[in-house]
C-alpha atoms as a PDB file:
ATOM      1  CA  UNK A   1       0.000   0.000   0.000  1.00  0.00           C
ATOM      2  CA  UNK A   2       1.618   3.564  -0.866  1.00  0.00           C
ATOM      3  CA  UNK A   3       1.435   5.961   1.297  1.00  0.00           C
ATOM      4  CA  UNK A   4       0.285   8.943  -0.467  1.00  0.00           C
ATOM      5  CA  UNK A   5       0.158  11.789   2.831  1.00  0.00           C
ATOM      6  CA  UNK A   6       2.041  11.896   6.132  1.00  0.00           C
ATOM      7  CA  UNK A   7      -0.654  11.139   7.752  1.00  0.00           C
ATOM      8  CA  UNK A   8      -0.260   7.663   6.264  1.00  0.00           C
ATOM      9  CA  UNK A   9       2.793   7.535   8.729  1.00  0.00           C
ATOM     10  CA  UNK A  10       1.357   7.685  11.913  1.00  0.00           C
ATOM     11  CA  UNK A  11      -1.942   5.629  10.864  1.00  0.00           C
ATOM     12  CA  UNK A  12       0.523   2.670   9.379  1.00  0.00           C
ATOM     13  CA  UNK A  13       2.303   2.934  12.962  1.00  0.00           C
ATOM     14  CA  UNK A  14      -1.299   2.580  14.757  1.00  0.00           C
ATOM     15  CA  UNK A  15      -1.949  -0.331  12.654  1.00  0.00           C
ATOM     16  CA  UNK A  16       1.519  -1.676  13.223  1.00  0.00           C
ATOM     17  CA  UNK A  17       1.110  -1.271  17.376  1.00  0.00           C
ATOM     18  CA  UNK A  18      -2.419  -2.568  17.626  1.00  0.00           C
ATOM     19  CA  UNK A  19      -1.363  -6.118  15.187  1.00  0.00           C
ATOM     20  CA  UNK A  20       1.261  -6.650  18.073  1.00  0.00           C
ATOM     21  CA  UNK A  21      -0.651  -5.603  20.721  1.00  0.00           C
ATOM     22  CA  UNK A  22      -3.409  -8.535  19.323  1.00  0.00           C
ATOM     23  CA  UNK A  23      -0.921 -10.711  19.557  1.00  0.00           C
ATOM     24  CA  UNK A  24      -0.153 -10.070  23.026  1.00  0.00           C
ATOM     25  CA  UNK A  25      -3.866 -10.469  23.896  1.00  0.00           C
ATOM     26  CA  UNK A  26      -4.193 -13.538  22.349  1.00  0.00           C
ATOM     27  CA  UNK A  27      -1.253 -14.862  24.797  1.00  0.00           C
ATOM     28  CA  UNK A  28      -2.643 -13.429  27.559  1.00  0.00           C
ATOM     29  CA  UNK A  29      -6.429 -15.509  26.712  1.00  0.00           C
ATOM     30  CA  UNK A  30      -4.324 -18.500  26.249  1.00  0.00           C
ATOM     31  CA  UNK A  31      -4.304 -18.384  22.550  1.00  0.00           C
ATOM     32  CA  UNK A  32      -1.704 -18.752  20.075  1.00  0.00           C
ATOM     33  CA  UNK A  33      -1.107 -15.297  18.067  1.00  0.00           C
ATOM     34  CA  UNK A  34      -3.489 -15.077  15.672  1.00  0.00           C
ATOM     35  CA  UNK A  35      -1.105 -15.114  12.403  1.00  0.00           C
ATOM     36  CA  UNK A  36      -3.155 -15.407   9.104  1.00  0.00           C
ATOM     37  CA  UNK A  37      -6.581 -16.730   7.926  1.00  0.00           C
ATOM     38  CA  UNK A  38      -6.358 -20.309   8.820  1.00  0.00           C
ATOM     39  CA  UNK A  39      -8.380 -23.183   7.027  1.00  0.00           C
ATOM     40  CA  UNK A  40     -10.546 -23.740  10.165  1.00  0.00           C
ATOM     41  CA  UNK A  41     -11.883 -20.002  10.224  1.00  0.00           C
ATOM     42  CA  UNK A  42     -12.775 -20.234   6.889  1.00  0.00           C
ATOM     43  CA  UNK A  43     -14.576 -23.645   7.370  1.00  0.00           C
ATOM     44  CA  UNK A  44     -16.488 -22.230  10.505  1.00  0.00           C
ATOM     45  CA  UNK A  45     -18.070 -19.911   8.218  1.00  0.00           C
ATOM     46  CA  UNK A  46     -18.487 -22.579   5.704  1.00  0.00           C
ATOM     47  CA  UNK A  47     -15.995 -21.473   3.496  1.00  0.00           C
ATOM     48  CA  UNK A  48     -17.541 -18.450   2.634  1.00  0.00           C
ATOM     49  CA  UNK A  49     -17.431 -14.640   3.522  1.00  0.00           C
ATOM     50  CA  UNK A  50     -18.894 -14.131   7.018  1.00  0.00           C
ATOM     51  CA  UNK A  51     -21.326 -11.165   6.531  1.00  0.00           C
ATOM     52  CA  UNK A  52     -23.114 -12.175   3.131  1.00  0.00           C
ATOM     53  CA  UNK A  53     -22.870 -15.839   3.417  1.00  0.00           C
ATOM     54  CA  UNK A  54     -23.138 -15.994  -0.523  1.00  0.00           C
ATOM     55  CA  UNK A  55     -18.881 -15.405  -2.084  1.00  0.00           C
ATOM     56  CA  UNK A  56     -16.356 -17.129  -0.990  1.00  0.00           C
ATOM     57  CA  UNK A  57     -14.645 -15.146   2.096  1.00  0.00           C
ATOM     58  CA  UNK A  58     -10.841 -14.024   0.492  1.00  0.00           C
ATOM     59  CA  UNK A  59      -9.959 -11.101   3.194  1.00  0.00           C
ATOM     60  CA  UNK A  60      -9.205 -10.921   6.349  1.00  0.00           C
ATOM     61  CA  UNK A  61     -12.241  -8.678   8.057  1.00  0.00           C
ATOM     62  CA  UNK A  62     -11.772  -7.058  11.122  1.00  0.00           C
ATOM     63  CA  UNK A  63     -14.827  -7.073  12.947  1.00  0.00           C
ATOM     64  CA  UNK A  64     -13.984  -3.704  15.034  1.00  0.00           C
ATOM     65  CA  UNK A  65     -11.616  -2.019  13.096  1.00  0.00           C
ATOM     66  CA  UNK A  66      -7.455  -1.642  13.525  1.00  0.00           C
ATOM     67  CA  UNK A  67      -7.500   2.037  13.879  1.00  0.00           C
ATOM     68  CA  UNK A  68      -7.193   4.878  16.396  1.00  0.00           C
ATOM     69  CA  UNK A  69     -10.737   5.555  16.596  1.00  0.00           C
ATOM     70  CA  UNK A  70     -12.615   1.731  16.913  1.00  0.00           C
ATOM     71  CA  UNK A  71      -8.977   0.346  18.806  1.00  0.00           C
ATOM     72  CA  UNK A  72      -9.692  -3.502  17.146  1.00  0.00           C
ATOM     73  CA  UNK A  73      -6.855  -6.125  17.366  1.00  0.00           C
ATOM     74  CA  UNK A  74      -5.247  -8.043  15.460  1.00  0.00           C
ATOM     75  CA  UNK A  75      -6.644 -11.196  17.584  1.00  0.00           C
ATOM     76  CA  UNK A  76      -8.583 -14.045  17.557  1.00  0.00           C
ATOM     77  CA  UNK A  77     -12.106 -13.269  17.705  1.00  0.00           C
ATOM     78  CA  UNK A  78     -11.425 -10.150  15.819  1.00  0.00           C
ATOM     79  CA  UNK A  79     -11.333 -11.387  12.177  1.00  0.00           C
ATOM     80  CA  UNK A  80     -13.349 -13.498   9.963  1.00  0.00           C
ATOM     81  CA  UNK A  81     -13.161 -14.066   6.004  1.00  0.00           C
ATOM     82  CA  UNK A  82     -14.878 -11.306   4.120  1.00  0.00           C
ATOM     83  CA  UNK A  83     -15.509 -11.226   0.582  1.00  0.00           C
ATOM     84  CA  UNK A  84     -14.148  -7.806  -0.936  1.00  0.00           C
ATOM     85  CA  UNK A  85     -17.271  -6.503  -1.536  1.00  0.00           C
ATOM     86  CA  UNK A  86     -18.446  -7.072   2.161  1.00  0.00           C
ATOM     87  CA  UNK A  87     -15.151  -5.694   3.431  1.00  0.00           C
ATOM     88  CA  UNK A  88     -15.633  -2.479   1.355  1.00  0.00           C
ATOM     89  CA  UNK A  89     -19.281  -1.836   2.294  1.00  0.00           C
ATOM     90  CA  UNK A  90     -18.366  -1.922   6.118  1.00  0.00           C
ATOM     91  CA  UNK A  91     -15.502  -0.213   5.910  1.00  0.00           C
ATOM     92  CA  UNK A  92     -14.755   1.285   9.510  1.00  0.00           C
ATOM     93  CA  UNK A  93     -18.365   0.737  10.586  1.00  0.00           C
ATOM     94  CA  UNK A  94     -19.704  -1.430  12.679  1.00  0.00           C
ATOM     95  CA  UNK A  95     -19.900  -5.042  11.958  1.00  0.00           C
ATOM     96  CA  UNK A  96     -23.765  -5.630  13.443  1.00  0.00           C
ATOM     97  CA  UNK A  97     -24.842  -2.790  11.177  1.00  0.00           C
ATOM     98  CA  UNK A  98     -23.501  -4.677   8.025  1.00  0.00           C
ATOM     99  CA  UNK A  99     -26.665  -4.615   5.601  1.00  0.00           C
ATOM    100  CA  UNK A 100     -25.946  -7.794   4.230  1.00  0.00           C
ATOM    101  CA  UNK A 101     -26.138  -9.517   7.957  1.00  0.00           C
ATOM    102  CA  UNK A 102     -28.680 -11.805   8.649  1.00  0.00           C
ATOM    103  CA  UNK A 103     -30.112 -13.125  11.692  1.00  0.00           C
ATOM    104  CA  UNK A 104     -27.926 -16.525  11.207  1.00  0.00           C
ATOM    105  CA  UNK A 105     -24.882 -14.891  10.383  1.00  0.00           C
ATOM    106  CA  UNK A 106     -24.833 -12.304  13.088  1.00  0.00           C
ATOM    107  CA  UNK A 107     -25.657 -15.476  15.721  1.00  0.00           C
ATOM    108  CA  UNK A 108     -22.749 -16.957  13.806  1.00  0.00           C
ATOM    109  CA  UNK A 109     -20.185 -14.311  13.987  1.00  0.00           C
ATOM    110  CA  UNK A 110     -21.038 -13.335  18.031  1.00  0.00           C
ATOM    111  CA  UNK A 111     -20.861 -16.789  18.709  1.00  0.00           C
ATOM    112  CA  UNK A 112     -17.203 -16.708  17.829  1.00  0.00           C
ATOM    113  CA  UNK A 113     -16.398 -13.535  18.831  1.00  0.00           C
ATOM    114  CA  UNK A 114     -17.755 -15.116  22.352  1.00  0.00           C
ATOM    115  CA  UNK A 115     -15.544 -18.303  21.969  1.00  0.00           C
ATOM    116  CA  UNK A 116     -12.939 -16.297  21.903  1.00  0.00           C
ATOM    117  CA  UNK A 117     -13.788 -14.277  24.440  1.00  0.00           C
ATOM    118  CA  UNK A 118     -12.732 -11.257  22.547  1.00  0.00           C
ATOM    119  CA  UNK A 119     -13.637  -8.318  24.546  1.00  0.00           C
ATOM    120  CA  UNK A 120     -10.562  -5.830  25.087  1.00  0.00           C
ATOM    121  CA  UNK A 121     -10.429  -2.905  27.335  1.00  0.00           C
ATOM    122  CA  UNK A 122      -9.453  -0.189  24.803  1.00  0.00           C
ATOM    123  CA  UNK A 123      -9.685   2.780  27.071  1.00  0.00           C
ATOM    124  CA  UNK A 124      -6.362   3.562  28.123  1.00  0.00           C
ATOM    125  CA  UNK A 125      -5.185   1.650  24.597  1.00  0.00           C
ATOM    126  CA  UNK A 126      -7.252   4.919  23.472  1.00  0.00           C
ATOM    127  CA  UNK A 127      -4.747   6.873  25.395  1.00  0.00           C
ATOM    128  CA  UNK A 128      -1.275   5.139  24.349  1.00  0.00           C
ATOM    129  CA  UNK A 129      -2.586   5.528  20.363  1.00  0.00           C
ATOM    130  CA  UNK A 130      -3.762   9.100  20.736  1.00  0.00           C
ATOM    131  CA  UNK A 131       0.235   9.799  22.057  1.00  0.00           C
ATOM    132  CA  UNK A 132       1.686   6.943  19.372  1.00  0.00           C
ATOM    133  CA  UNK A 133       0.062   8.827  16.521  1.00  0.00           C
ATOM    134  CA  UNK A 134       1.106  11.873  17.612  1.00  0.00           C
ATOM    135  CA  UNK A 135       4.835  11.100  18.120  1.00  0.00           C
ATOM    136  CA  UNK A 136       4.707   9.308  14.876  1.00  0.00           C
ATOM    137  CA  UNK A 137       3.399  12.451  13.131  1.00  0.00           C
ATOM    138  CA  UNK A 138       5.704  14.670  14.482  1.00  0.00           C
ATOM    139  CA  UNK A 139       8.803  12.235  13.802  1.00  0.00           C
ATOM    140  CA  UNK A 140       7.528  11.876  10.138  1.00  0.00           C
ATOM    141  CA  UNK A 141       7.679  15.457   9.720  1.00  0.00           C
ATOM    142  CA  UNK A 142      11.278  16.313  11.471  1.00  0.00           C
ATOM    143  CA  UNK A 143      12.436  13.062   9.326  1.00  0.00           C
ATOM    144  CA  UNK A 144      11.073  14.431   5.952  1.00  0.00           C
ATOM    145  CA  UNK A 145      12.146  18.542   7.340  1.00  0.00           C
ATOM    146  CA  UNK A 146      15.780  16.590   8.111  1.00  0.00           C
ATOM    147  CA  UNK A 147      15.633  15.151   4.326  1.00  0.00           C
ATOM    148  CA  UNK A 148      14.614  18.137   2.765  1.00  0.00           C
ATOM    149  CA  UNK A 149      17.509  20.429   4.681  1.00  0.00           C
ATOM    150  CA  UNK A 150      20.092  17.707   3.996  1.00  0.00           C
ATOM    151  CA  UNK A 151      19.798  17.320   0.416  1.00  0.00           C
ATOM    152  CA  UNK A 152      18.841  21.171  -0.241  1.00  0.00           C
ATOM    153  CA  UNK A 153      22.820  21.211  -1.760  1.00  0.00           C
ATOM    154  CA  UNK A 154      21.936  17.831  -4.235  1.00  0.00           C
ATOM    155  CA  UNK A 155      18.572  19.458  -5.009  1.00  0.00           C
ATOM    156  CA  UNK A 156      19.697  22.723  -5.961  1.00  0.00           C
ATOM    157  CA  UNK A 157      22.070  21.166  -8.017  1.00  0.00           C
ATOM    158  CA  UNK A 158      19.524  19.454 -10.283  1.00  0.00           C
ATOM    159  CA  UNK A 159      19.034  22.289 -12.130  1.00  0.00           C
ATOM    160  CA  UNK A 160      21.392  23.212 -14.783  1.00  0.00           C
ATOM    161  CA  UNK A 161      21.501  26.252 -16.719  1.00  0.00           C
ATOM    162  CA  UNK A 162      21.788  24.525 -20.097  1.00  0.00           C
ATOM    163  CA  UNK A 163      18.864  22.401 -19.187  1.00  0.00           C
ATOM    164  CA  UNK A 164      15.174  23.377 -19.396  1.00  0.00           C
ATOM    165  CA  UNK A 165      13.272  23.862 -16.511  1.00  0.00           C
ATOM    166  CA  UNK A 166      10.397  21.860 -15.712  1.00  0.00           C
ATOM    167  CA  UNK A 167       8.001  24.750 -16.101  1.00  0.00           C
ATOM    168  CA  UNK A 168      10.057  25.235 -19.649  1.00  0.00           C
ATOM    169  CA  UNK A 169       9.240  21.671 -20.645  1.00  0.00           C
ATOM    170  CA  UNK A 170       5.405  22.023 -19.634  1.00  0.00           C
ATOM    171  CA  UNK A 171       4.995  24.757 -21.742  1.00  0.00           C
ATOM    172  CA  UNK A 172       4.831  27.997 -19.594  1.00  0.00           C
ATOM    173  CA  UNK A 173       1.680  26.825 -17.508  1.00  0.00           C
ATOM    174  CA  UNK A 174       1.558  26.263 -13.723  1.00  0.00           C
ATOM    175  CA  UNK A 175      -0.708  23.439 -13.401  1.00  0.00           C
END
């Protein structure tokens, strides 16, 4: 995935922190770290993607969402096989709002998040990410600023006066 803004930093980092920190819950429940979709989760869902029950499940769906805001894990309980177009519709939502949910499937899915007892306490996880993202923003920035200043010399170099600026090559617009 390129990261196109530097806020892609920080939320990569977030990501990063809370796949480790799953794996440290898992330990602590007793559980192996949850590593990769595994044929069993797949077969408890019958092979197919959790939410819609109809295409084969090829993604690995985080029920509450790896981010800053929902604070999901990387754990057992946590994902189940989506099918892309599943995975896209939910997005960062909820899972039990997922329009494509039925009855069954929703029985089917809290029945494993229950096996699993997955049920973190994200509040002061809340407070670690709020201070992770924001060190990791700030570090992006003074490592890019450091970059910049360093190479200013190389940069300003690029430019030679028998060569055609790029504004010269465009043809004299600015877009």
């Amino acid at each position: 995935m390129p990261l196109r803004s530097f806020a892609d930093v920080p939320n990569r980092i977030v990501r990063l922190f809370l796949q480790e920190a799953g794996r440290q819950y898992d330990v602590n429940r007793g559980h192996r770290p949850f590593g990769s979709m595994t044929a069993a989760l797949r077969e408890r869902f019958g092979g197919l993607c959790a939410y819609c029950g109809e295409a084969p499940g090829v993604v690995e769906e985080h029920l509450v969402p790896i981010n800053r805001k929902s604070v999901g894990l990387h754990a057992w309980g946590n994902i189940v096989p989506s099918c892309k177009p599943c995975n896209d519709v939910k997005a960062a939502g909820s899972w039990a709002d997922h329009p494509r949910l039925d009855s069954a499937r929703r029985e089917a899915i809290a029945a494993y998040i229950s096996e699993y007892g997955y049920d973190p306490d994200v509040a002061e996880l809340r407070v670690v990410l709020g201070k992770l993202y924001s060190l990791a923003d700030g570090q992006t920035r003074a490592l890019v600023d450091f970059g910049l200043v360093a190479s200013r010399p190389y940069i300003a170099g690029l430019h030679r006066p028998d060569q055609p600026s790029a504004l010269e090559v465009r043809g004299g617009d600015s877009d």
